[in-house]
Each structure stands twice: as C-alpha cells, then as structure tokens.
PDB file of N, CA and C in Angstrom:
ATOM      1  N   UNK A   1       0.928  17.414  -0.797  1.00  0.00           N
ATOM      2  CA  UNK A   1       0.132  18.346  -0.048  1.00  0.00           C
ATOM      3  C   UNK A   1       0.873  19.663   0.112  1.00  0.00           C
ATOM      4  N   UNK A   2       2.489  19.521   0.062  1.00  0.00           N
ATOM      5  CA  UNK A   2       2.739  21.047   0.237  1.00  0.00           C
ATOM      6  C   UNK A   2       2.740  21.737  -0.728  1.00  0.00           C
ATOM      7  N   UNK A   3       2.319  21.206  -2.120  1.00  0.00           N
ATOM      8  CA  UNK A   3       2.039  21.797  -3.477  1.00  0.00           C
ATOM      9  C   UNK A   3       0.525  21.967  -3.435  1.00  0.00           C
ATOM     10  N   UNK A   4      -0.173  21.752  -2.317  1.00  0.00           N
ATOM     11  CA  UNK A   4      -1.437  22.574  -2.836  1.00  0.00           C
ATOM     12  C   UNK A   4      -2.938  21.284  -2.700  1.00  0.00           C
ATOM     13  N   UNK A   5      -2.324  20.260  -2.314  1.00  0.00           N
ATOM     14  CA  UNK A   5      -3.434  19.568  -2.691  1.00  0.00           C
ATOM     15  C   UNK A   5      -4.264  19.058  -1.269  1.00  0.00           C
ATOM     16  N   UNK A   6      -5.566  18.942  -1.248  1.00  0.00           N
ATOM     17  CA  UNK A   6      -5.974  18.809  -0.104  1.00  0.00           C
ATOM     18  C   UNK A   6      -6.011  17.292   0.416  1.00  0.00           C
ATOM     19  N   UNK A   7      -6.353  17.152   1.109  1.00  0.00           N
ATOM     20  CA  UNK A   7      -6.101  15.943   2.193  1.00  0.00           C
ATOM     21  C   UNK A   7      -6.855  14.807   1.664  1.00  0.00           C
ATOM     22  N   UNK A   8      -7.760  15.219   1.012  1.00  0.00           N
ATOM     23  CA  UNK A   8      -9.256  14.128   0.822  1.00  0.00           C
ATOM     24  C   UNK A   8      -7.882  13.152  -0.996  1.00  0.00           C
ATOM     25  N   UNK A   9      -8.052  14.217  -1.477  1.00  0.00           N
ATOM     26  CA  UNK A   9      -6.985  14.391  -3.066  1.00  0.00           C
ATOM     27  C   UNK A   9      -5.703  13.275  -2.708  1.00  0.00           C
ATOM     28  N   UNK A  10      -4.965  13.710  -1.821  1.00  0.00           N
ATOM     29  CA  UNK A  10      -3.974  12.823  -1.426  1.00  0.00           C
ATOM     30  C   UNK A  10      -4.110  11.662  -0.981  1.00  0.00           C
ATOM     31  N   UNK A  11      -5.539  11.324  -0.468  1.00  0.00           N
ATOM     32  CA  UNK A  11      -5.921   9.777   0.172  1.00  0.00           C
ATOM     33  C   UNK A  11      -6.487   8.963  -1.062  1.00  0.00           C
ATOM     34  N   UNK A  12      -7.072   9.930  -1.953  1.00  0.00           N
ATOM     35  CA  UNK A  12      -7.463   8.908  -2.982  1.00  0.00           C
ATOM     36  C   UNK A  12      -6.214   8.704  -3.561  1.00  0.00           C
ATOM     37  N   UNK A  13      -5.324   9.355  -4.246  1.00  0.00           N
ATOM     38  CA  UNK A  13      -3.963   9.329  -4.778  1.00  0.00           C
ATOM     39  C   UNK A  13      -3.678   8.150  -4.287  1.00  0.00           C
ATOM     40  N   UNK A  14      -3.201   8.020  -3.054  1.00  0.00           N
ATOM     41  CA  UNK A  14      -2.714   7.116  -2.184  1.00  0.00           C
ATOM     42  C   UNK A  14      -3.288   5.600  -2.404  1.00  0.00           C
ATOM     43  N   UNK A  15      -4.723   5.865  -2.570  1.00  0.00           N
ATOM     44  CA  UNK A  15      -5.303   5.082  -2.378  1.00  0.00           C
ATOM     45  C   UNK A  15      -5.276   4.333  -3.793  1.00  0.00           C
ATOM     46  N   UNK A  16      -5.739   4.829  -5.060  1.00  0.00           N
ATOM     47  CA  UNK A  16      -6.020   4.885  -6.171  1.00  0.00           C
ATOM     48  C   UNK A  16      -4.395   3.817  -6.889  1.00  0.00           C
ATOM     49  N   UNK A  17      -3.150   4.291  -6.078  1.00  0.00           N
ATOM     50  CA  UNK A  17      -2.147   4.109  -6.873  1.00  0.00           C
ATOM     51  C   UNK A  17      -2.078   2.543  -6.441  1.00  0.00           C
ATOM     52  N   UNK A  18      -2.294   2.105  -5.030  1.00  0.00           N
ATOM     53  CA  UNK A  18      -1.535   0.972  -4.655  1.00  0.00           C
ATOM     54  C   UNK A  18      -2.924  -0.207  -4.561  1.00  0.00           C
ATOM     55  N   UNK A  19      -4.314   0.642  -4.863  1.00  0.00           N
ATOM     56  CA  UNK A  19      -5.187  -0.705  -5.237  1.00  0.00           C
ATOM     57  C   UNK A  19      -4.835  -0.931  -6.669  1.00  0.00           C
ATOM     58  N   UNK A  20      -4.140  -0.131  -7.252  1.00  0.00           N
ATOM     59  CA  UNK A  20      -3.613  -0.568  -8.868  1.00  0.00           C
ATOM     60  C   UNK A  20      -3.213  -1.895  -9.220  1.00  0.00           C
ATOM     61  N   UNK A  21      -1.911  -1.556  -8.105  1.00  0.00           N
ATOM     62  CA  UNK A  21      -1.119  -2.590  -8.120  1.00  0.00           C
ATOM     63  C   UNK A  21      -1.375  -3.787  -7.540  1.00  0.00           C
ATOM     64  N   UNK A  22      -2.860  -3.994  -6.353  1.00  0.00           N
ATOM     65  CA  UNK A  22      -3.060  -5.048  -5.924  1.00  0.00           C
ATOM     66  C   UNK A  22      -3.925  -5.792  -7.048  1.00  0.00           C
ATOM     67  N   UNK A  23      -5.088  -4.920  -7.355  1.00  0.00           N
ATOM     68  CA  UNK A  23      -5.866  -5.464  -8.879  1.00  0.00           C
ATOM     69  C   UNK A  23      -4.791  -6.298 -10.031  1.00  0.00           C
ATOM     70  N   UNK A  24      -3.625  -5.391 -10.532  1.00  0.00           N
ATOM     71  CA  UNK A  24      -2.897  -5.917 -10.900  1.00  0.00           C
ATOM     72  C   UNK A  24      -2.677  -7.387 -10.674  1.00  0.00           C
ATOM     73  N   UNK A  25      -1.722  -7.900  -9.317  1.00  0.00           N
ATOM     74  CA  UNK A  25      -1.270  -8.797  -8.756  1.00  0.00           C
ATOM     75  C   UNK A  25      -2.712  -9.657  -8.998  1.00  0.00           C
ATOM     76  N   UNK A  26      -3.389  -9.359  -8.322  1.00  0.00           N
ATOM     77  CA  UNK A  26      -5.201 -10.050  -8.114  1.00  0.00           C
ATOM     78  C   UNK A  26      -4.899 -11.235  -9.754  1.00  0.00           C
ATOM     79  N   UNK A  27      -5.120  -9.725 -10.657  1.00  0.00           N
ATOM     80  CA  UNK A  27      -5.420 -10.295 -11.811  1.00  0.00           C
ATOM     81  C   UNK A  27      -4.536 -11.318 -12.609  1.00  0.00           C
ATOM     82  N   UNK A  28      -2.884 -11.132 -12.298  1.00  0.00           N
ATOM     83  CA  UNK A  28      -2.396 -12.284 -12.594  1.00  0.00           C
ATOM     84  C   UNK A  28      -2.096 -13.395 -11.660  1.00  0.00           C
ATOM     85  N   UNK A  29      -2.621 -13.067 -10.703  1.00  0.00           N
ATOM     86  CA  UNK A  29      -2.986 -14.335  -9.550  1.00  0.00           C
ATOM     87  C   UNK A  29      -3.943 -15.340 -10.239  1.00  0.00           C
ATOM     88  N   UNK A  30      -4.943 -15.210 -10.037  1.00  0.00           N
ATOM     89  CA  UNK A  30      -6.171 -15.775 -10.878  1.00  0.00           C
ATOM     90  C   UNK A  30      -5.848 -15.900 -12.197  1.00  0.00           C
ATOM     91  N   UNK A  31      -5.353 -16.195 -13.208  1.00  0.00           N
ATOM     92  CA  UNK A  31      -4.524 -16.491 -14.475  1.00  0.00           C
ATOM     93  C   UNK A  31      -3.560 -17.341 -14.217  1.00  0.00           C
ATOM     94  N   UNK A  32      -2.817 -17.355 -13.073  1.00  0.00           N
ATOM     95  CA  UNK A  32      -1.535 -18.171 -13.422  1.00  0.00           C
ATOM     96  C   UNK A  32      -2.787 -19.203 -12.739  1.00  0.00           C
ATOM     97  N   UNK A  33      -3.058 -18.795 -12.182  1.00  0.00           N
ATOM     98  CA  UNK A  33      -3.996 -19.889 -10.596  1.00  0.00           C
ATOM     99  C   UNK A  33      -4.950 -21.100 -12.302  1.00  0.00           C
ATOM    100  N   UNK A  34      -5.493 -20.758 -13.122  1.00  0.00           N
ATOM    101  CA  UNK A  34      -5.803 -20.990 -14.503  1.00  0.00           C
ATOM    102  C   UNK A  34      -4.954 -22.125 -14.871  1.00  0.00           C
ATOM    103  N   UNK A  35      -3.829 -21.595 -14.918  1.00  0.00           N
ATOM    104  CA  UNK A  35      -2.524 -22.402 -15.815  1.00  0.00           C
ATOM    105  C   UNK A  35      -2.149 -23.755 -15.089  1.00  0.00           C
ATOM    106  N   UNK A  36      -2.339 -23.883 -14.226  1.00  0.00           N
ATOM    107  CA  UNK A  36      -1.694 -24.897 -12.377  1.00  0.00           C
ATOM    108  C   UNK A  36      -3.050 -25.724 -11.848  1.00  0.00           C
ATOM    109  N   UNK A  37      -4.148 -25.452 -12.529  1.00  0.00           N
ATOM    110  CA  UNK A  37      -5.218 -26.292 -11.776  1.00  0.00           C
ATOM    111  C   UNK A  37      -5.111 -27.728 -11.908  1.00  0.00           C
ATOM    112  N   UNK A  38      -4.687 -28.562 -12.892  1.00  0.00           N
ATOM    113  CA  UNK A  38      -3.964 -29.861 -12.670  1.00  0.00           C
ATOM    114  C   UNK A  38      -3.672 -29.898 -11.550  1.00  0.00           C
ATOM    115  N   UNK A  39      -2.390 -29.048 -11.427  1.00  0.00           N
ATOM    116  CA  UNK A  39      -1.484 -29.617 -10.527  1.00  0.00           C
ATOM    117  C   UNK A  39      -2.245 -29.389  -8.981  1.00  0.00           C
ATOM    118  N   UNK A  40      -2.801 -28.481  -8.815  1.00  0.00           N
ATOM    119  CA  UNK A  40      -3.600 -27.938  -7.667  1.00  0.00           C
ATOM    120  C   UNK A  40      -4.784 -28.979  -7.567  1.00  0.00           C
ATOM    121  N   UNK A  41      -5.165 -29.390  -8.259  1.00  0.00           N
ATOM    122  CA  UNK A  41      -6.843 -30.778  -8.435  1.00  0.00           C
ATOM    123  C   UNK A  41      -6.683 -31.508  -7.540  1.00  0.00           C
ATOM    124  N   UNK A  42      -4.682 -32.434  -7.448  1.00  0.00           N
ATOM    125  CA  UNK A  42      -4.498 -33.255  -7.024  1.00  0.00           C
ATOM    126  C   UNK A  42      -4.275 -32.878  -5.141  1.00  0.00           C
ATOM    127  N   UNK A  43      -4.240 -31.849  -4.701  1.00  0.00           N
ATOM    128  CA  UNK A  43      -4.194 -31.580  -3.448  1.00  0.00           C
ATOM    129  C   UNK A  43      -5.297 -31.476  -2.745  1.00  0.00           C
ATOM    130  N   UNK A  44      -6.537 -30.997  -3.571  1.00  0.00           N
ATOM    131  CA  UNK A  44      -8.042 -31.174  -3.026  1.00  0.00           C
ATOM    132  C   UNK A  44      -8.688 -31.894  -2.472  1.00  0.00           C
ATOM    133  N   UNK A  45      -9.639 -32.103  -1.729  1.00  0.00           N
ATOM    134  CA  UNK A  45     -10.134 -33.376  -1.162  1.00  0.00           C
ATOM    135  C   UNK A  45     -11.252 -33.231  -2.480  1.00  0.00           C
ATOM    136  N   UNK A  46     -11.692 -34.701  -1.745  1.00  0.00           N
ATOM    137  CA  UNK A  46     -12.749 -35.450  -3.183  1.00  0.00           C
ATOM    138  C   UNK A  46     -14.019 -34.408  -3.231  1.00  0.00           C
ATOM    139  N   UNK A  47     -14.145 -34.240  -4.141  1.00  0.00           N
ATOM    140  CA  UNK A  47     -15.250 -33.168  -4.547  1.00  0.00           C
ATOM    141  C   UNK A  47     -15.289 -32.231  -4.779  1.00  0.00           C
ATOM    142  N   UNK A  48     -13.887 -31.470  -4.589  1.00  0.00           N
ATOM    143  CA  UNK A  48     -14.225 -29.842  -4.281  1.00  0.00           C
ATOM    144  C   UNK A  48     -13.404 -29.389  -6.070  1.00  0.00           C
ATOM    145  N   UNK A  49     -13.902 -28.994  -6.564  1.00  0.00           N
ATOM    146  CA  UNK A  49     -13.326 -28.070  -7.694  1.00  0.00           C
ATOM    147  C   UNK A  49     -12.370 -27.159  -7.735  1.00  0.00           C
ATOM    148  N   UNK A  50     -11.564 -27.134  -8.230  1.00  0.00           N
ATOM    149  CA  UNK A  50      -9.893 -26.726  -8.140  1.00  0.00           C
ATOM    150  C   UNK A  50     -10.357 -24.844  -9.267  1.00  0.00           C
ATOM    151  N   UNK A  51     -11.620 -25.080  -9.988  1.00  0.00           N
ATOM    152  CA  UNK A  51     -12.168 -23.713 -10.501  1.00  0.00           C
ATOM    153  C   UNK A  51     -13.134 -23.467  -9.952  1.00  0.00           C
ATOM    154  N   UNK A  52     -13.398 -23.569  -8.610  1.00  0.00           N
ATOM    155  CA  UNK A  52     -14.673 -23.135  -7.408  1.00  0.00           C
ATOM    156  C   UNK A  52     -15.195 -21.438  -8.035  1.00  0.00           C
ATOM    157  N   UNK A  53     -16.067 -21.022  -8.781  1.00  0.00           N
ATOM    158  CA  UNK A  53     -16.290 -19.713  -8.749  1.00  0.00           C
ATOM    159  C   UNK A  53     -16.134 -19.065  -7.359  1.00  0.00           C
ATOM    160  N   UNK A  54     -17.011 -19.503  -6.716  1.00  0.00           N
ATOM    161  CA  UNK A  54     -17.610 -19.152  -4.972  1.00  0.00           C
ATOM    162  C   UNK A  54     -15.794 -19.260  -4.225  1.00  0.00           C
ATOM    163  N   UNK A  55     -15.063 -19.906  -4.365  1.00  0.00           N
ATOM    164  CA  UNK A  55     -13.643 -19.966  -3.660  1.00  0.00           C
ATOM    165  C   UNK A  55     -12.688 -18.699  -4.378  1.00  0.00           C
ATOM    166  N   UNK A  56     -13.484 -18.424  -5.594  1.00  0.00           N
ATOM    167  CA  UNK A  56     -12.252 -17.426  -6.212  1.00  0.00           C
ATOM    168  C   UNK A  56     -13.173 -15.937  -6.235  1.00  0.00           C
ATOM    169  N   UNK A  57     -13.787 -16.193  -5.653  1.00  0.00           N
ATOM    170  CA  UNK A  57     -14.350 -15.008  -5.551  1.00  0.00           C
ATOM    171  C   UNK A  57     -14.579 -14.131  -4.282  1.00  0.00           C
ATOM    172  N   UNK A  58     -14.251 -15.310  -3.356  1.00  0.00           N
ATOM    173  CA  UNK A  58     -14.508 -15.057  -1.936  1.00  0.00           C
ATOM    174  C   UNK A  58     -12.522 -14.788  -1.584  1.00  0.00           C
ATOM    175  N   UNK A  59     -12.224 -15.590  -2.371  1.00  0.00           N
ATOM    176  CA  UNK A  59     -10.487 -15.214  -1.981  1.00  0.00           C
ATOM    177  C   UNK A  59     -10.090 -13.417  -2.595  1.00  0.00           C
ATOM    178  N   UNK A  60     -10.921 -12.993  -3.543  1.00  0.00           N
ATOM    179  CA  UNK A  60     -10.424 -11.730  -4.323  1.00  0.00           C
ATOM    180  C   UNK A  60     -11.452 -10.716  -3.157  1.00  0.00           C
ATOM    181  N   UNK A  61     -12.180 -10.694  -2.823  1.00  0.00           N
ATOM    182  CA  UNK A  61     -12.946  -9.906  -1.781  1.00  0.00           C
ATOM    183  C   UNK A  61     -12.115  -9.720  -1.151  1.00  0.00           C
ATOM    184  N   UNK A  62     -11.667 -11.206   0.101  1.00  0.00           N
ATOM    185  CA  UNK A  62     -10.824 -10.671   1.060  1.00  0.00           C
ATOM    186  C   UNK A  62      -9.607 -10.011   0.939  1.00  0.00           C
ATOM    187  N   UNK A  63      -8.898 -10.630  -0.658  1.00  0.00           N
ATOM    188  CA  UNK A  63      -7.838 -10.020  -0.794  1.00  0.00           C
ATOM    189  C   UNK A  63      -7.689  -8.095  -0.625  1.00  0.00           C
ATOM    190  N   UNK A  64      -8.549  -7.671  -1.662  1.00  0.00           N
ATOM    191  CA  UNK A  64      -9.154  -6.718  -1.897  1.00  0.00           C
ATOM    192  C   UNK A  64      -9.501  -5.928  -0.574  1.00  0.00           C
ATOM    193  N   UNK A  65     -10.399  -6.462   0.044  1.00  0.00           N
ATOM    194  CA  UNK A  65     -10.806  -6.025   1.317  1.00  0.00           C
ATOM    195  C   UNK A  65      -9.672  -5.573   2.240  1.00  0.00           C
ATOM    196  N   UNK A  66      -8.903  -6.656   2.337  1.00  0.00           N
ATOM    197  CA  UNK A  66      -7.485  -6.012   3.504  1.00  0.00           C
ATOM    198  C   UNK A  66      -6.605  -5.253   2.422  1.00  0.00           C
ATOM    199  N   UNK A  67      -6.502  -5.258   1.421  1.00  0.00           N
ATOM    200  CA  UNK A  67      -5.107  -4.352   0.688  1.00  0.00           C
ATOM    201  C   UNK A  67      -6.019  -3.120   1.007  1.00  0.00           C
ATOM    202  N   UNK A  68      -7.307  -2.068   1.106  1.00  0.00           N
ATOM    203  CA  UNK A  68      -7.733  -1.447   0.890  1.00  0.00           C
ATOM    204  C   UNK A  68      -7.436  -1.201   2.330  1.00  0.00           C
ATOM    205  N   UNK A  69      -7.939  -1.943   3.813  1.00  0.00           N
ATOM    206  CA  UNK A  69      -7.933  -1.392   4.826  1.00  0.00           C
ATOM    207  C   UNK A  69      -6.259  -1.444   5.477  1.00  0.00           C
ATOM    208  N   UNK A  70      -5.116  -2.254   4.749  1.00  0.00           N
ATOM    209  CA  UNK A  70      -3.928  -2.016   4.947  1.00  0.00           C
ATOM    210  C   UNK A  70      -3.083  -0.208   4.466  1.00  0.00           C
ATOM    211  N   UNK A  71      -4.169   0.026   3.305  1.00  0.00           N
ATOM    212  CA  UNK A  71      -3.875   1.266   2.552  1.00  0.00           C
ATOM    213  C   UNK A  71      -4.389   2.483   3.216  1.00  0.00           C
ATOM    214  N   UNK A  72      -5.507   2.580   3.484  1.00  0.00           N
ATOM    215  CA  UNK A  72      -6.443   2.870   3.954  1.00  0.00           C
ATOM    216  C   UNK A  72      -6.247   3.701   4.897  1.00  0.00           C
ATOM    217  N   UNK A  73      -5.849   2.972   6.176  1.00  0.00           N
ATOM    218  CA  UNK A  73      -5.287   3.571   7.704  1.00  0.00           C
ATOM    219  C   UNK A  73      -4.305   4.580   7.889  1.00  0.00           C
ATOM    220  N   UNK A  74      -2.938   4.292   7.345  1.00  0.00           N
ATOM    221  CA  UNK A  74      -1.931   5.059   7.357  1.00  0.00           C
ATOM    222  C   UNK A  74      -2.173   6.036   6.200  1.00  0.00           C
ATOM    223  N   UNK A  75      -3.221   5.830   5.448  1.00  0.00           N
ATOM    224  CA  UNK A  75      -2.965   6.753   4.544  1.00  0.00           C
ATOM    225  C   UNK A  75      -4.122   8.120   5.090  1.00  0.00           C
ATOM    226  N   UNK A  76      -4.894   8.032   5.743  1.00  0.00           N
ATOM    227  CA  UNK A  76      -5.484   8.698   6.527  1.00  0.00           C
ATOM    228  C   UNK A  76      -4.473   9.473   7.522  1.00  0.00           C
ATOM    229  N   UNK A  77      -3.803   8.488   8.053  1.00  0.00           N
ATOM    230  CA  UNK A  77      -3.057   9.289   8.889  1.00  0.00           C
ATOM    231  C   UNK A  77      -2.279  10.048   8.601  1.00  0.00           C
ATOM    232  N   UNK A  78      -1.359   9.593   7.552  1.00  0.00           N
ATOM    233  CA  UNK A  78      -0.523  10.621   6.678  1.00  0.00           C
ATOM    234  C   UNK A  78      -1.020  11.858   6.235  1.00  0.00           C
ATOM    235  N   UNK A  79      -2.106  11.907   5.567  1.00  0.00           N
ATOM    236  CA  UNK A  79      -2.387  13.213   4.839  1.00  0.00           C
ATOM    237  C   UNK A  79      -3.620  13.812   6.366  1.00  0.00           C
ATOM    238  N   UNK A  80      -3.217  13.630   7.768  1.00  0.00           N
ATOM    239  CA  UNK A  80      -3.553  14.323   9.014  1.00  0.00           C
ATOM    240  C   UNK A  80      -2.445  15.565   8.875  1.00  0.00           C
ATOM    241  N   UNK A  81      -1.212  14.988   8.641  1.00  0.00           N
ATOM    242  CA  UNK A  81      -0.261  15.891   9.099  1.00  0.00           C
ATOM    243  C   UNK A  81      -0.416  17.308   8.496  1.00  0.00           C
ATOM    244  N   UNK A  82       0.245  18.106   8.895  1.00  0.00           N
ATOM    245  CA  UNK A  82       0.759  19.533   8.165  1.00  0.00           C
ATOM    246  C   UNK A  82       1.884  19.634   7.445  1.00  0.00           C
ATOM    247  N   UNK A  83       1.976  19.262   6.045  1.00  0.00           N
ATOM    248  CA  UNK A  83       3.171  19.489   5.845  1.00  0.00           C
ATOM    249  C   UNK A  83       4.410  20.491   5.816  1.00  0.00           C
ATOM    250  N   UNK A  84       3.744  22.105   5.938  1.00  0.00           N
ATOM    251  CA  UNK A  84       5.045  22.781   6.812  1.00  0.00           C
ATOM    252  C   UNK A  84       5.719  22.472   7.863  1.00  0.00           C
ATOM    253  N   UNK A  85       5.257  21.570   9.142  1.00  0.00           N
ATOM    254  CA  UNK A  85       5.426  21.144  10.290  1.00  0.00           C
ATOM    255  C   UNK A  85       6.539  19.850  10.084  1.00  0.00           C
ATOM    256  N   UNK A  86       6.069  19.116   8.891  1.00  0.00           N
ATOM    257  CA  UNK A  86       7.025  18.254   8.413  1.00  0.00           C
ATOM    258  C   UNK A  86       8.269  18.862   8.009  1.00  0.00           C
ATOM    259  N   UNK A  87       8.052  19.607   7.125  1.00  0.00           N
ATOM    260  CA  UNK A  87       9.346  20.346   6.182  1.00  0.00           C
ATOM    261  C   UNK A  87      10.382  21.184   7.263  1.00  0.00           C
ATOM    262  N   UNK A  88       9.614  21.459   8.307  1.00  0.00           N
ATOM    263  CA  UNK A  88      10.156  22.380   9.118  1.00  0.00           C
ATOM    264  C   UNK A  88      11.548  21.563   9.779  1.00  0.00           C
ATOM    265  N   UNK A  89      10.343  20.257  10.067  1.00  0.00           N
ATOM    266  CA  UNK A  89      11.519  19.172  11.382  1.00  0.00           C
ATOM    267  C   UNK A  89      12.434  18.184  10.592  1.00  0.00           C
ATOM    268  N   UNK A  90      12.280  18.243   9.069  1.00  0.00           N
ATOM    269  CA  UNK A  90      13.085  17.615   8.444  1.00  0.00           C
ATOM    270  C   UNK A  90      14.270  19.195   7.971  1.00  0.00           C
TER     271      UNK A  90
END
C-alpha cells in the first residue's frame, strides 16, 4: 500500500495468496485421504463409506469456509491502516 495500491487490491492480494495455499493443502488432503481409505474403512462404524461424497464435501466447505474467514478479518484490518503512520512509528 505504500507503493500505491489501494486497500480493496491489497485484501484480495492477501486474500488470493493464502486461499492458494489452502486449495493447495485441500487438494492434497483429499488425494492422500484416496491412498489410506483401507486403512481409514476399518475405523468406521458399519455402514458408513470411508469415500462418503456428502462427508468430503461438507469437510472442504468448512475447511474453505474458516481459512477464508481466518484470512479475511485481519486482512481487513490490516489494509485499515495508513501506511505513512506505520513507516513513521517504525
């Protein structure tokens, strides 16, 4: 921001860089989660499917959902500031 960029610019930045990395994670979550369902079958109770669409889909929402409102908050707040006001007191 003290190069010029406005506030809205810096929250997507913000925003844009670190849902990267959760999609990322997401995506080799669900892959390894692929590789381990054997081993995961045997911890289930009787009936329930160890490849539940509806369980892996409802787990990537919420995931998704809080990395966005963990990102989200402070990153709002951050690009509140002024950064001359920063530069000044540092």
């Amino acid at each position: 921001m003290a190069l010029g960029a406005t506030p809205g610019h810096a929250l997507r930045l913000m925003l844009r860089e670190s849902l990267t990395l959760v999609a990322a994670g997401a995506a080799l979550g669900v892959a390894s989660t692929f590789f381990v369902t054997r081993t995961l079958s045997g911890f289930l109770a009787a009936g329930v499917s160890a490849l539940d669409p509806l369980a892996f889909a409802a787990m990537l929402a919420t995931l998704l959902v809080t990395a966005a409102a963990s990102v989200y908050f402070p990153s709002r707040r951050a690009a509140r500031f002024d950064p001359l006001v920063t530069l000044r007191h540092e």
